[in-house]
Protein backbone atom coordinates (compact mmCIF):
# COMPACT_ATOMS: atom_id res chain seq x y z
CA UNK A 1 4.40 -43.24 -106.35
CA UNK A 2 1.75 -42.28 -103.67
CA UNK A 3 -1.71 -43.86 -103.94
CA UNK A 4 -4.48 -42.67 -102.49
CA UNK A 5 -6.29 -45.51 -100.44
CA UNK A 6 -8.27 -45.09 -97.67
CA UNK A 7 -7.99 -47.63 -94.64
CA UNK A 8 -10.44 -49.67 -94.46
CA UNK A 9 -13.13 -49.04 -90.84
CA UNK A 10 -12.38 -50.54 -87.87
CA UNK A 11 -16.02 -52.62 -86.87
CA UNK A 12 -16.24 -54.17 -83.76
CA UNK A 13 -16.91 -58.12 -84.03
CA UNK A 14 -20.73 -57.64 -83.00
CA UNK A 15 -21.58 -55.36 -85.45
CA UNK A 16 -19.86 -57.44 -88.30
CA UNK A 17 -21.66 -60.80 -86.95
CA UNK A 18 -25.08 -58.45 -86.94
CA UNK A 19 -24.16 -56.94 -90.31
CA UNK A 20 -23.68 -60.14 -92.16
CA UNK A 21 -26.72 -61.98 -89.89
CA UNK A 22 -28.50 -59.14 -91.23
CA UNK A 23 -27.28 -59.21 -95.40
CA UNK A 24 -28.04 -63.40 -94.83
CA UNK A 25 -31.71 -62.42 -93.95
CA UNK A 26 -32.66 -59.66 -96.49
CA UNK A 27 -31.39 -62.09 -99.14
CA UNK A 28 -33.28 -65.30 -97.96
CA UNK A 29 -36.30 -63.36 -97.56
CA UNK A 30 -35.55 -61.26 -101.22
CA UNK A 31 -35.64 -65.57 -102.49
CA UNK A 32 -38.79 -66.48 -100.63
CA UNK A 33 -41.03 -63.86 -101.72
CA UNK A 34 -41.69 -65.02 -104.89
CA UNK A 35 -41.28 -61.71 -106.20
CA UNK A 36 -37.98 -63.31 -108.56
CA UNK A 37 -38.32 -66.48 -110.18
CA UNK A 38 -34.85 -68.01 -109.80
CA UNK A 39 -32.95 -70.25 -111.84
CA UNK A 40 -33.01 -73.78 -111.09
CA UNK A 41 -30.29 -75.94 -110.16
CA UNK A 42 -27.78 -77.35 -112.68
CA UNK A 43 -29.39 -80.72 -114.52
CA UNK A 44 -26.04 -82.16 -115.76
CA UNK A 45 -27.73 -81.95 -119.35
CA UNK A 46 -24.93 -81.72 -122.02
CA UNK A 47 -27.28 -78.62 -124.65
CA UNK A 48 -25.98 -79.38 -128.21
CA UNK A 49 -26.30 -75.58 -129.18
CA UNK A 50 -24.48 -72.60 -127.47
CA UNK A 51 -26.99 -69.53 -127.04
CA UNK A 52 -24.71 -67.36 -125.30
CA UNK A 53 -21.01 -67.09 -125.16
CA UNK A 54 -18.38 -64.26 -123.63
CA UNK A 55 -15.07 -63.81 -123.06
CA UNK A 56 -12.77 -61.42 -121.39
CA UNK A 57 -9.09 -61.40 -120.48
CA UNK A 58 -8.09 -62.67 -117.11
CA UNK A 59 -4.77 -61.18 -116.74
CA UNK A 60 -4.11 -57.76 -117.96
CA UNK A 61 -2.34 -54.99 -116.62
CA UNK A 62 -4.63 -52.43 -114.66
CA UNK A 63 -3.17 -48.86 -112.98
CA UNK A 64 -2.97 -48.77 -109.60
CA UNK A 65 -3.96 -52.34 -109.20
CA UNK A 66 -1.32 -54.84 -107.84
CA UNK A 67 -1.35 -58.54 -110.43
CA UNK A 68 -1.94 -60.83 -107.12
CA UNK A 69 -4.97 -59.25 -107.20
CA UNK A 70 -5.66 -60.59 -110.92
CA UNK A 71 -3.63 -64.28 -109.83
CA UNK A 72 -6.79 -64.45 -106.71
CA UNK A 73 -9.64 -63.51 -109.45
CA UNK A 74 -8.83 -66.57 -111.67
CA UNK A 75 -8.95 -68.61 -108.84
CA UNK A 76 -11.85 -66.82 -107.64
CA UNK A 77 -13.71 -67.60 -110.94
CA UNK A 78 -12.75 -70.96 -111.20
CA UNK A 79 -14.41 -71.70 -107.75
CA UNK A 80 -17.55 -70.38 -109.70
CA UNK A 81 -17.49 -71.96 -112.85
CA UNK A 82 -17.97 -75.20 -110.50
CA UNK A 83 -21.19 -74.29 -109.32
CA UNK A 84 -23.18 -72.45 -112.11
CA UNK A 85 -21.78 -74.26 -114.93
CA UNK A 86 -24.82 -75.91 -116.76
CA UNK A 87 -27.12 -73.91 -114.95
CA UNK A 88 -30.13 -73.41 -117.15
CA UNK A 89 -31.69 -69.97 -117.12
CA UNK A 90 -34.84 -70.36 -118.42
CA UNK A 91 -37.08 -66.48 -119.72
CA UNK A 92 -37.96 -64.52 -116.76
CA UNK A 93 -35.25 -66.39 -114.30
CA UNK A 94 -33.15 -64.27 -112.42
CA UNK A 95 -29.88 -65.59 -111.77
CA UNK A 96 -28.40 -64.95 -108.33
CA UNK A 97 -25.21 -66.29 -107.18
């Protein structure tokens, strides 16, 4: 079975320390302008009632997609839970992460 992926570009160490220098930048600057409203940071406050809830399946079979790959998202999202769990999104918060 032959799949088709492309190798990934060859940058040179100054242009990846310039590229993410400049991604760092355009987001600070995208937080300070005030044109968002953010979401603030997590109180600790136990809310009696659930307003939202989702779920999905963590481990599934996918074509062309090895299941490592769905082993390193679990522990990918369990790094995250950590920090946004009982963040409170209040109307017209964004919520960046």
């Amino acid at each position: 079975m032959e799949k088709n992926l492309q190798k990934s570009l060859q940058r040179s160490k100054l242009r990846l320390i310039l590229g993410s220098a400049y991604y760092c930048l355009r987001r600070c600057l995208i937080w300070r302008s005030g044109k968002y409203k953010f979401a603030g940071q997590a109180n600790g406050e136990i809310l009696k009632q659930i307003w939202f809830c989702h779920a999905t399946p963590l481990l599934r079979q996918l074509k062309d997609v090895e299941m490592y790959l769905q082993y390193n998202k679990i522990t990918n999202l369990k790094i995250a839970v950590k920090k946004v769990n009982q963040v409170i999104l209040y109307p017209g918060e964004t919520f960046s992460y």
